[in-house]
C-alpha atoms as a PDB file:
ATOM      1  CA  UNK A   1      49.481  35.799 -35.495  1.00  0.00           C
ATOM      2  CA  UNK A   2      51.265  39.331 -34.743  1.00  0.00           C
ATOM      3  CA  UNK A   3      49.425  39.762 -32.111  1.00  0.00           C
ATOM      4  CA  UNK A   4      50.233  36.356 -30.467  1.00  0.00           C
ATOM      5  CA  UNK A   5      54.039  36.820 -30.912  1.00  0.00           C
ATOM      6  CA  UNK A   6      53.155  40.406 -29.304  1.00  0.00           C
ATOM      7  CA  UNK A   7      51.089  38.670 -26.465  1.00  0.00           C
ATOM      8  CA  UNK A   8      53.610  35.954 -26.005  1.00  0.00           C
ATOM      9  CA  UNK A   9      56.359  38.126 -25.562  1.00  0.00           C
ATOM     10  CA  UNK A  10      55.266  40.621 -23.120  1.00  0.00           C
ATOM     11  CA  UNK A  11      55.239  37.228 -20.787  1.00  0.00           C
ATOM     12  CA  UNK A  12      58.856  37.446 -21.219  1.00  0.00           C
ATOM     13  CA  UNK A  13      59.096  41.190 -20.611  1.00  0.00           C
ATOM     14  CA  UNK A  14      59.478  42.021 -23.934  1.00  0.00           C
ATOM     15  CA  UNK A  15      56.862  44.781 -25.354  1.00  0.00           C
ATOM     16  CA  UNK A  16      57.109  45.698 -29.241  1.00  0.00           C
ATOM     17  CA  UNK A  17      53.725  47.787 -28.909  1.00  0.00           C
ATOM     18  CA  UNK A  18      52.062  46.936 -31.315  1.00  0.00           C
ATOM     19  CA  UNK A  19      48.390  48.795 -31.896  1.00  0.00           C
ATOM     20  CA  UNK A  20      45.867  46.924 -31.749  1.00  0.00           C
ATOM     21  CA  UNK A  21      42.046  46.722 -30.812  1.00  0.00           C
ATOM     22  CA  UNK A  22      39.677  43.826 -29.882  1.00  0.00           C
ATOM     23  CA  UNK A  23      37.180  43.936 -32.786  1.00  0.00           C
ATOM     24  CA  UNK A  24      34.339  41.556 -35.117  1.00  0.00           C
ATOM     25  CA  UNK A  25      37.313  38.733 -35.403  1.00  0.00           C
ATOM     26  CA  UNK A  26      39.477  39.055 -32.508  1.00  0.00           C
ATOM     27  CA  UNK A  27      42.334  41.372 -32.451  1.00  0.00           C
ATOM     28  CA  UNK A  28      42.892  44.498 -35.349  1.00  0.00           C
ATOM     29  CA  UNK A  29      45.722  46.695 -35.708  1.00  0.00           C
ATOM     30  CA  UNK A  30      45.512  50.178 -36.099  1.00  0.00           C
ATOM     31  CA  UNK A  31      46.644  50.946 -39.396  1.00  0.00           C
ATOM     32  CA  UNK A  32      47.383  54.753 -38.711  1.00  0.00           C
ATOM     33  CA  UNK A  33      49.307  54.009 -35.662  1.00  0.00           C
ATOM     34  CA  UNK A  34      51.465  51.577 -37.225  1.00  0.00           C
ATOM     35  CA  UNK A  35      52.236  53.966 -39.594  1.00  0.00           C
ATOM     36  CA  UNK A  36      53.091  57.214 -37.168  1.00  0.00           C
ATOM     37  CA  UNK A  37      55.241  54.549 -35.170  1.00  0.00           C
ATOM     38  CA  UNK A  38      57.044  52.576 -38.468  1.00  0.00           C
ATOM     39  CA  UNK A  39      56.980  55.055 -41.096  1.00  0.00           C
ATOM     40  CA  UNK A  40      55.600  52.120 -43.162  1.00  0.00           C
ATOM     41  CA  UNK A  41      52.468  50.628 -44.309  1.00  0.00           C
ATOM     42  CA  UNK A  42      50.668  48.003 -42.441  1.00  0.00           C
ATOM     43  CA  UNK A  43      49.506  47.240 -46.008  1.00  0.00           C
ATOM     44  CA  UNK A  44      52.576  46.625 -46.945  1.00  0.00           C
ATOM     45  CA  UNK A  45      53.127  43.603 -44.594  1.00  0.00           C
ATOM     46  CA  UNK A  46      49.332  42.356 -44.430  1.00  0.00           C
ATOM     47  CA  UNK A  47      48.512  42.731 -48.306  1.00  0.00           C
ATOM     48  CA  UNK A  48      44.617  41.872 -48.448  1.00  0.00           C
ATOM     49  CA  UNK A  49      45.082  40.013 -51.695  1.00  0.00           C
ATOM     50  CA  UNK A  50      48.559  38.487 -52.427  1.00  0.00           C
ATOM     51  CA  UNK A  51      51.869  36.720 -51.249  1.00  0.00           C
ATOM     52  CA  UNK A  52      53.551  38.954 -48.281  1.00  0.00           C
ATOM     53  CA  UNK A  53      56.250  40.775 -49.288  1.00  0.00           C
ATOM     54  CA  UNK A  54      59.799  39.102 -49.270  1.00  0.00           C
ATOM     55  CA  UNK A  55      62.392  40.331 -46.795  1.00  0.00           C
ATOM     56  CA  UNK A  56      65.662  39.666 -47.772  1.00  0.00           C
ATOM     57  CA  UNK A  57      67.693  41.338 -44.770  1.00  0.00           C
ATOM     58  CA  UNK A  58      66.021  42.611 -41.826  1.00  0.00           C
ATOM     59  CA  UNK A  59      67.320  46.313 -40.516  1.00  0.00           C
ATOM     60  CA  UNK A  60      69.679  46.360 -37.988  1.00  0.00           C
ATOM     61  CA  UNK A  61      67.718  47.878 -34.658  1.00  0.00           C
ATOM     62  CA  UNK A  62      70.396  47.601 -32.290  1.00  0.00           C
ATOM     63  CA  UNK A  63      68.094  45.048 -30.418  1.00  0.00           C
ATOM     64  CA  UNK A  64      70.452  42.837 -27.873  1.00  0.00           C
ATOM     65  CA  UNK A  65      71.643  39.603 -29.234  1.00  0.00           C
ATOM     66  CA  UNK A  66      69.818  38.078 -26.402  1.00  0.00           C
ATOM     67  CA  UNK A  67      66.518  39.784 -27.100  1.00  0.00           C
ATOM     68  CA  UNK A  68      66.548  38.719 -30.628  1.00  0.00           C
ATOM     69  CA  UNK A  69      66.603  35.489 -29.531  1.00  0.00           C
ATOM     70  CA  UNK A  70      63.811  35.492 -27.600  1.00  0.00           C
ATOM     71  CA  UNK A  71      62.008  36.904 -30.321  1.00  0.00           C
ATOM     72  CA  UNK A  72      62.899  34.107 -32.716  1.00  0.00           C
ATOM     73  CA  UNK A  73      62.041  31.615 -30.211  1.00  0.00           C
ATOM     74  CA  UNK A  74      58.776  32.831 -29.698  1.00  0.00           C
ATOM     75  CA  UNK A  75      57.700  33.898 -33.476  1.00  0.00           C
ATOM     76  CA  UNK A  76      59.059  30.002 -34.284  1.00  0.00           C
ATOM     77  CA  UNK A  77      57.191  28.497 -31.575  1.00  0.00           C
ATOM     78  CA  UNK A  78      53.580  30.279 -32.654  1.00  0.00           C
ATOM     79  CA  UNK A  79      54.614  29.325 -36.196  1.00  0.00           C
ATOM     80  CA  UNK A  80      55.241  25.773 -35.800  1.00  0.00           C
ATOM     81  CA  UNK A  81      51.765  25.687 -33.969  1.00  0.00           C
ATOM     82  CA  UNK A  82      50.025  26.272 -37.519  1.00  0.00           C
ATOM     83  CA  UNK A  83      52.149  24.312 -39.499  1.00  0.00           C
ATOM     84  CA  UNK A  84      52.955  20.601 -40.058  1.00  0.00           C
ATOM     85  CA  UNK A  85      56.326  19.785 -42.359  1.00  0.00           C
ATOM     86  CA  UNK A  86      56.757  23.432 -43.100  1.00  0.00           C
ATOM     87  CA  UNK A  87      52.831  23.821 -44.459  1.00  0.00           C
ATOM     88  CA  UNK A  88      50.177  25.486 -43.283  1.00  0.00           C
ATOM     89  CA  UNK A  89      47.696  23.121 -41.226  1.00  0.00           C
ATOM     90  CA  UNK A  90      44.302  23.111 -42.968  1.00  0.00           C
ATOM     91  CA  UNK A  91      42.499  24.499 -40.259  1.00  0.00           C
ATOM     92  CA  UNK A  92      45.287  26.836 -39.128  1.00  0.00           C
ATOM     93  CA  UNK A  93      42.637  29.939 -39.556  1.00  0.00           C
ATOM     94  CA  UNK A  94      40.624  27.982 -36.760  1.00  0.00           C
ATOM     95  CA  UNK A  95      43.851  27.284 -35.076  1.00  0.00           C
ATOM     96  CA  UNK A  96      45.100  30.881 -34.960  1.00  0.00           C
ATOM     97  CA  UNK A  97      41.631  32.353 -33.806  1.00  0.00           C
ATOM     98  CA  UNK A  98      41.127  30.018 -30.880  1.00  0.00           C
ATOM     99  CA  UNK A  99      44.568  31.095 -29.849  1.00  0.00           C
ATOM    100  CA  UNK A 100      43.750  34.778 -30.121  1.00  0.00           C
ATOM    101  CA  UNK A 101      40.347  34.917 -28.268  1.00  0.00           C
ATOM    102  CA  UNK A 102      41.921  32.745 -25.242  1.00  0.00           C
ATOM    103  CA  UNK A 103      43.263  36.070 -24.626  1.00  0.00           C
ATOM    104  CA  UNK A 104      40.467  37.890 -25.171  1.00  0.00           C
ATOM    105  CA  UNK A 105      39.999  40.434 -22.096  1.00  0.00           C
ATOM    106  CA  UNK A 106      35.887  39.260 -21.777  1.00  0.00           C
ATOM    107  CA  UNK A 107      34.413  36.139 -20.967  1.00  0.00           C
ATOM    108  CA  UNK A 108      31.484  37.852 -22.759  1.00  0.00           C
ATOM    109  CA  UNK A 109      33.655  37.948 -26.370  1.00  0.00           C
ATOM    110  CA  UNK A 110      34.220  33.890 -25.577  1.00  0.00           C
ATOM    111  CA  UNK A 111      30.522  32.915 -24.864  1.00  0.00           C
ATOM    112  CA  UNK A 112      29.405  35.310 -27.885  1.00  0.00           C
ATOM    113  CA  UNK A 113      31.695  35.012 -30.981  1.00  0.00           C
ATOM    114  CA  UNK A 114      33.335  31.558 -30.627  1.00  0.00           C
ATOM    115  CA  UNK A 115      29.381  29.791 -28.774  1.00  0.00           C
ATOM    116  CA  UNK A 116      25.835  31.856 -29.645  1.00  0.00           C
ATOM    117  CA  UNK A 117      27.504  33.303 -32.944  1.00  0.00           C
ATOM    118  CA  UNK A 118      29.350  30.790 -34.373  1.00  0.00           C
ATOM    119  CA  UNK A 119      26.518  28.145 -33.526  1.00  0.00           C
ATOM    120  CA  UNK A 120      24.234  30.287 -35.285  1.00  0.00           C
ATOM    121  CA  UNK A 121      26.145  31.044 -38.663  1.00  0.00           C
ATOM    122  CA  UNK A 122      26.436  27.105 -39.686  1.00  0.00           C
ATOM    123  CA  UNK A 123      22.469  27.574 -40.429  1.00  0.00           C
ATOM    124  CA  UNK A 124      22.976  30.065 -42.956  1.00  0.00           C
ATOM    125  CA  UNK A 125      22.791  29.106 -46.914  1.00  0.00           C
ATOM    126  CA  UNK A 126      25.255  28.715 -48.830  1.00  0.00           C
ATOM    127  CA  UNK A 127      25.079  32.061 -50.553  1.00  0.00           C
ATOM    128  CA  UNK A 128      25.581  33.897 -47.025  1.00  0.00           C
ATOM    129  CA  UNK A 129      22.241  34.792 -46.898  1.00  0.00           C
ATOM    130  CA  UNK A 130      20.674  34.955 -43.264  1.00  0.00           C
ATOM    131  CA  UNK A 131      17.174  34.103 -44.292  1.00  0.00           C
ATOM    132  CA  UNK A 132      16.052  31.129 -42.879  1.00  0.00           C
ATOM    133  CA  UNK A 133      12.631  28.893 -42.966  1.00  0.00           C
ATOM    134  CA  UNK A 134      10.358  29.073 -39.636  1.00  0.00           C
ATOM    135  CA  UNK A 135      11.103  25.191 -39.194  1.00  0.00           C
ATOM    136  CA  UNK A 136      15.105  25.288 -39.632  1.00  0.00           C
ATOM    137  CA  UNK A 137      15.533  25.109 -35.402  1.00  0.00           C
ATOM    138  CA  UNK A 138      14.483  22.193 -34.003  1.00  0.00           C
ATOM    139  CA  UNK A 139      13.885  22.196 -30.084  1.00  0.00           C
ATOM    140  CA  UNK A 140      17.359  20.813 -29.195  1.00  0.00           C
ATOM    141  CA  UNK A 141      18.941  23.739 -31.384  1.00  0.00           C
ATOM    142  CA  UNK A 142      16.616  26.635 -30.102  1.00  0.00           C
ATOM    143  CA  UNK A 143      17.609  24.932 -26.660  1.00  0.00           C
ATOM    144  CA  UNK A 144      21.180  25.364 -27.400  1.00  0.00           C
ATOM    145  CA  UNK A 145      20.724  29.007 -28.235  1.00  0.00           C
ATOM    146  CA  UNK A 146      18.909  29.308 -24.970  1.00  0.00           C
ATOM    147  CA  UNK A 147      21.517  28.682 -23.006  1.00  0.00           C
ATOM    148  CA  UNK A 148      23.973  30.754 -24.891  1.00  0.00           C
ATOM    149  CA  UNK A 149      21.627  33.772 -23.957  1.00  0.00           C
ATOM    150  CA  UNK A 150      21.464  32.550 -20.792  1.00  0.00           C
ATOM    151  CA  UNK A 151      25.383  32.039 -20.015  1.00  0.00           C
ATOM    152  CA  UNK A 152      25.738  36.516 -22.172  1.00  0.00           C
ATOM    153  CA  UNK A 153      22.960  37.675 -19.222  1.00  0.00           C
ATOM    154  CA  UNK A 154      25.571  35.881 -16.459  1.00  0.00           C
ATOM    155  CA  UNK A 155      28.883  37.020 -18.232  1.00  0.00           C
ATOM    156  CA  UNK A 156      28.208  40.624 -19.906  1.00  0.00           C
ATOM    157  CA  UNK A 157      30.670  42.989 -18.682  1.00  0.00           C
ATOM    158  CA  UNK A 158      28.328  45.707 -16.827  1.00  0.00           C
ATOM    159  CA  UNK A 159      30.772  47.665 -14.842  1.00  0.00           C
ATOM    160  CA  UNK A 160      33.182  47.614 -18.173  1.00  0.00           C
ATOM    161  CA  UNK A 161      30.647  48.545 -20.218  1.00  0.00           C
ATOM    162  CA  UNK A 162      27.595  50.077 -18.956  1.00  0.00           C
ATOM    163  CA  UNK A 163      26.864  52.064 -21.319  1.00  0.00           C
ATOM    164  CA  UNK A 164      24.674  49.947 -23.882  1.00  0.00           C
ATOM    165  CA  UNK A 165      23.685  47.379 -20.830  1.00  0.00           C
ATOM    166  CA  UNK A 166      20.096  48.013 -20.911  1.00  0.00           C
ATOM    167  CA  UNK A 167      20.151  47.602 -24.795  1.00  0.00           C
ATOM    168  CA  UNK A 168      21.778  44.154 -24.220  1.00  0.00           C
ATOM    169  CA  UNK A 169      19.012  43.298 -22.095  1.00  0.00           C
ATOM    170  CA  UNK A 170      16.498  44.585 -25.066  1.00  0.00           C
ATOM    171  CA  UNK A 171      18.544  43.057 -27.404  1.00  0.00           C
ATOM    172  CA  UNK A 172      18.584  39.456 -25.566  1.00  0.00           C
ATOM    173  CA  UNK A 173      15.074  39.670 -24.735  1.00  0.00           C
ATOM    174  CA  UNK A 174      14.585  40.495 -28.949  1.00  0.00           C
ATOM    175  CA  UNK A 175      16.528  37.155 -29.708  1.00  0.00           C
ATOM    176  CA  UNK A 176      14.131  35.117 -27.346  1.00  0.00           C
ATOM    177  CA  UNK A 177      11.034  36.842 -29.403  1.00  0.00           C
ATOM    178  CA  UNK A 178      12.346  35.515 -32.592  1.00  0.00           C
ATOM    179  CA  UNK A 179      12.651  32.132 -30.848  1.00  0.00           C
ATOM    180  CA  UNK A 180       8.544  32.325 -30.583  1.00  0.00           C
ATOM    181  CA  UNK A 181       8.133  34.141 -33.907  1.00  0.00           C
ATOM    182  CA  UNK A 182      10.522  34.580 -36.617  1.00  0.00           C
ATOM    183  CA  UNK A 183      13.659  32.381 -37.109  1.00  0.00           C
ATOM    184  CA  UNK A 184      14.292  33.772 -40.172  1.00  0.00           C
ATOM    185  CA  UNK A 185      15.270  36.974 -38.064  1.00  0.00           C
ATOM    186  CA  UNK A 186      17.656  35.839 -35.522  1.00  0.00           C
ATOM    187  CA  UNK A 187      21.325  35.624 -37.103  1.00  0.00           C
ATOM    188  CA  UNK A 188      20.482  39.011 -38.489  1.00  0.00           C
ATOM    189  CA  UNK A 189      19.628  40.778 -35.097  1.00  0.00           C
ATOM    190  CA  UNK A 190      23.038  38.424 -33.408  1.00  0.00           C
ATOM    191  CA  UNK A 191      24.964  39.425 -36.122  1.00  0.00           C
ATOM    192  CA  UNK A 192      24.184  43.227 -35.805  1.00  0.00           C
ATOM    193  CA  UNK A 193      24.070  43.705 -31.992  1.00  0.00           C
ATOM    194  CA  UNK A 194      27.810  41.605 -31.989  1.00  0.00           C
ATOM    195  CA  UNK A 195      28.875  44.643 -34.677  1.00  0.00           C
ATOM    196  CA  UNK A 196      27.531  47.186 -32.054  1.00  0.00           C
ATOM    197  CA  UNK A 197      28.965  45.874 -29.126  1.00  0.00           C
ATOM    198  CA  UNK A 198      32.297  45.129 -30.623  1.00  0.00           C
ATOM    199  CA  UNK A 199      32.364  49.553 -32.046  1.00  0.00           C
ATOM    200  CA  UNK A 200      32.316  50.105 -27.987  1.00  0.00           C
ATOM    201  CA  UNK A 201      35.029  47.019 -27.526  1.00  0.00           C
ATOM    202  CA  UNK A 202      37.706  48.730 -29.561  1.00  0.00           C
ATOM    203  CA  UNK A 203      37.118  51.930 -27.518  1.00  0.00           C
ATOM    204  CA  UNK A 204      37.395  50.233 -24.138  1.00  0.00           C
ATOM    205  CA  UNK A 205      40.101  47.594 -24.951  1.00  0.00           C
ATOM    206  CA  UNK A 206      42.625  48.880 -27.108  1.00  0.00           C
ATOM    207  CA  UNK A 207      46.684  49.381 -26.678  1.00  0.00           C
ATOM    208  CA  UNK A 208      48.721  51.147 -27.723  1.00  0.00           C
ATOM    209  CA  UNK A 209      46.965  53.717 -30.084  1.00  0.00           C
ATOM    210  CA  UNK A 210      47.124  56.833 -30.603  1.00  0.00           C
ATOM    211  CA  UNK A 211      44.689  58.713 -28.430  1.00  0.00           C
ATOM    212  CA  UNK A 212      42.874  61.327 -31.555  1.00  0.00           C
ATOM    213  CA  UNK A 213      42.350  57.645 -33.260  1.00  0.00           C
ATOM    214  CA  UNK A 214      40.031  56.033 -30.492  1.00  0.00           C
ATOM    215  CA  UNK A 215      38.701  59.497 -29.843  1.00  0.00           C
ATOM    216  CA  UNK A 216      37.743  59.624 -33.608  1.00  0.00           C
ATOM    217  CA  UNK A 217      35.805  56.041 -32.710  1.00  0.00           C
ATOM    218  CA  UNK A 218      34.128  57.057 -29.875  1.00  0.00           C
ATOM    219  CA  UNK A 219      32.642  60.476 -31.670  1.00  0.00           C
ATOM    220  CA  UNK A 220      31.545  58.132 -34.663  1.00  0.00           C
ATOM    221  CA  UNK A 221      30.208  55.485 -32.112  1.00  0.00           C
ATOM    222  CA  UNK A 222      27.766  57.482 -29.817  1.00  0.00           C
ATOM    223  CA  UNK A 223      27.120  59.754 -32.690  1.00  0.00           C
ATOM    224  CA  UNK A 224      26.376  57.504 -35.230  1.00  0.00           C
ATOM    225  CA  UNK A 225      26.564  54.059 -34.998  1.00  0.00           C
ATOM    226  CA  UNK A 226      24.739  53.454 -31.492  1.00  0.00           C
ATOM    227  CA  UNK A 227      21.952  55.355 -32.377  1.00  0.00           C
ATOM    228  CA  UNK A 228      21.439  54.442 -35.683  1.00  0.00           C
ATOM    229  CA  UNK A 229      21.564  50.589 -34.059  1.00  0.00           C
ATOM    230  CA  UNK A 230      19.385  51.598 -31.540  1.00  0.00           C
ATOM    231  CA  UNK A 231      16.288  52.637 -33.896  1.00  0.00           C
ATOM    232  CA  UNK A 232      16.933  49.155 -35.755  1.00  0.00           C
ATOM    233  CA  UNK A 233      16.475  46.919 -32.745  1.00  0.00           C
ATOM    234  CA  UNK A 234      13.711  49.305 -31.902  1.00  0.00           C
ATOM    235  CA  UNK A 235      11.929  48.682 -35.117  1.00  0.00           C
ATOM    236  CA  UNK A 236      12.291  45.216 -35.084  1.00  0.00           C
ATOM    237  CA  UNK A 237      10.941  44.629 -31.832  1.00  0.00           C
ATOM    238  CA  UNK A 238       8.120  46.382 -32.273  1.00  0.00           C
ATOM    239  CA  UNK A 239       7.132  43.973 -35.255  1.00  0.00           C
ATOM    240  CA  UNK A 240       8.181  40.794 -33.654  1.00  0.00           C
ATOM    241  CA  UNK A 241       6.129  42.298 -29.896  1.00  0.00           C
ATOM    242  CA  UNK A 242       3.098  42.962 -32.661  1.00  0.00           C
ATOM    243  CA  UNK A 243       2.495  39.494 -34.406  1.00  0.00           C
ATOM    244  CA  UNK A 244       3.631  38.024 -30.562  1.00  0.00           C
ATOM    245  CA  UNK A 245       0.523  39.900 -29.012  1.00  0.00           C
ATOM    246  CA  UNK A 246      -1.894  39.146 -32.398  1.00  0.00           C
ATOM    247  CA  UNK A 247      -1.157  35.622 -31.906  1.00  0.00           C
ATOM    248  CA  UNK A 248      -1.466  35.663 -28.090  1.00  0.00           C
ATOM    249  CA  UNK A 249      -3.725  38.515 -26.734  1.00  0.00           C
ATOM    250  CA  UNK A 250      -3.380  39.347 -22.966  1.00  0.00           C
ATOM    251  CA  UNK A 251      -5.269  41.155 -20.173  1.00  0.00           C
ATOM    252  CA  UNK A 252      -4.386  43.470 -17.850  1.00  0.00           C
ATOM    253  CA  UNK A 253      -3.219  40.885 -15.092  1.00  0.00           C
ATOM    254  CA  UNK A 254      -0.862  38.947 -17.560  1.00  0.00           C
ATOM    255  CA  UNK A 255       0.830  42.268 -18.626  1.00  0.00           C
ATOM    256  CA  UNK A 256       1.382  42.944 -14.421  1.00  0.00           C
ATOM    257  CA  UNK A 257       2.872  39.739 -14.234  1.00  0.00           C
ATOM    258  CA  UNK A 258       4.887  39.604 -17.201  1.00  0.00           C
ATOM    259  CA  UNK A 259       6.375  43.420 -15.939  1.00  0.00           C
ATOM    260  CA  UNK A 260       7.083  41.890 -12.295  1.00  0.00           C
ATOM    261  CA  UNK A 261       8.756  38.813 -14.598  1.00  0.00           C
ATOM    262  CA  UNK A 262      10.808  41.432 -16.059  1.00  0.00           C
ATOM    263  CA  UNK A 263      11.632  43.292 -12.814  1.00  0.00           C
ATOM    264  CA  UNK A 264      12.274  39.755 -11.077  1.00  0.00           C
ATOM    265  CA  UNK A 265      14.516  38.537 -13.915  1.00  0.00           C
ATOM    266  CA  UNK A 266      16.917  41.823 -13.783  1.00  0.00           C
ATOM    267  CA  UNK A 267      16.876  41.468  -9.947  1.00  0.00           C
ATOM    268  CA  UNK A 268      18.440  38.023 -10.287  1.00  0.00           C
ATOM    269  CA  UNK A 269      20.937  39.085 -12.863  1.00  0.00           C
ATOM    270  CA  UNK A 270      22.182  42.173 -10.623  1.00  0.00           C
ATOM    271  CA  UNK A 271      22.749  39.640  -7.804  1.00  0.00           C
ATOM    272  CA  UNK A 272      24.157  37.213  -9.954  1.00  0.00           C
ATOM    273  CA  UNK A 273      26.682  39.821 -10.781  1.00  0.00           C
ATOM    274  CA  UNK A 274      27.002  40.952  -7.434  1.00  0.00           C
ATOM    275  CA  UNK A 275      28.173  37.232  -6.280  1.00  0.00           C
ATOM    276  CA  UNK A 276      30.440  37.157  -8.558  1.00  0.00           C
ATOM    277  CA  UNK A 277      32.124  40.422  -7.286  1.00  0.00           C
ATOM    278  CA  UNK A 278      32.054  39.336  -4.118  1.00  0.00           C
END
């Protein structure tokens, strides 16, 4: 919600700069920024486990008697959108994260976390578990997920981030193959390309933070994290592209069309994307 209030009143010219990235859930703030800019905790005010800590008598600021009002006016406005006779709406969580990724700078972080993702994650058990049986997809659910991939290859941000572009297109093309051959695969490789994608998100769309923090991200990212993703997908698409070619040998002329497939299919995308610029 802090970073609605924060969102909300930079519309009014206010800005209370609040650190934040776009991360796995929406927005995040940077803890160690908060604290070089408060002096406090961010713990302090967003306990993990708890009741929030009472404030009896807020510090005087100097802030404008006409400024705080705008502030109140704005912080009671977002709160009365999650509450009903001063309670908490059931579904305020849902509430309170549509709100959040309507901002969201990508159409790609839409389509992806609140459409493909989301869809995905109400087949999982109850325990959490990914695992599921090769029959749990019907054809009007693997549809659906179809067109999800299809609507990330339109949307995905490549002059944002071009960087891990051609592993989206491995990675999409890795979903499809455990369309054909393993559904008990797919929320794990979604889930796990989403985490990689969104470790490049915070680097590109962040405000606010203090430059040696997102510096300290990007070192871990392309040092760590990106490759270590990269040798995953690799792996698993090696074993999925096995069983795919046991079960369905081809010649030499089938592989030269399938390539030309391939070539014709990023062709379309790049001019897709090129319309779009225009």
């Amino acid at each position: 919600m802090l970073f609605l209030v924060y969102s909300e009143l930079k519309k009014v010219d206010i800005d209370i700069k609040l650190p934040y990235s776009w991360y796995f859930y929406g927005d995040l703030p940077d803890a160690q920024t908060f604290e070089y800019m408060t002096g406090g905790s961010l713990g302090y005010y967003t306990p993990g486990q708890g009741m929030l800590p009472r404030i009896d008598q807020l510090p005087d600021l100097g802030i404008e008697e006409q400024t705080r009002k705008k502030i109140d006016d704005v912080v009671k406005n977002e709160y009365s959108k999650i509450t009903s006779d001063g309670r908490f709406r059931k579904n305020y969580g849902d509430i309170l994260l549509k709100s959040t990724y309507d901002e969201a700078p990508l159409e790609f972080q839409r389509v992806f976390n609140r459409g493909l993702l989301q869809y995905v994650q109400k087949f999982k058990t109850e325990e959490g578990q990914s695992t599921l049986s090769v029959l749990s997809f019907d054809f009007t659910e693997l549809n659906k997920i179809g067109r999800f991939l299809d609507e990330l290859m339109v949307v995905y941000p490549e002059d944002e981030m071009p960087e891990i572009y051609d592993l989206f297109l491995r990675w999409e093309d890795t979903v499809r193959l455990t369309i054909l051959e393993d559904h008990s695969k797919m929320i794990d490789v979604i889930e796990k390309f989403w985490k990689t994608f969104c470790g490049l998100l915070r680097i590109k769309k962040n405000e606010n933070v203090l430059p040696h923090v997102v510096e300290q991200w990007e070192k871990e990212y392309f040092m760590t994290t990106l490759p270590e993703y990269e040798i995953e997908l690799k792996n698993v698409r090696k074993l999925l592209l096995h069983r795919h070619l046991e079960a369905n040998p081809i010649g030499k002329n089938t592989r030269d069309n399938v390539d030309n497939l391939m070539k014709l299919a990023r062709e379309l995308t790049l001019d897709i994307h090129e319309a779009k610029g225009a």
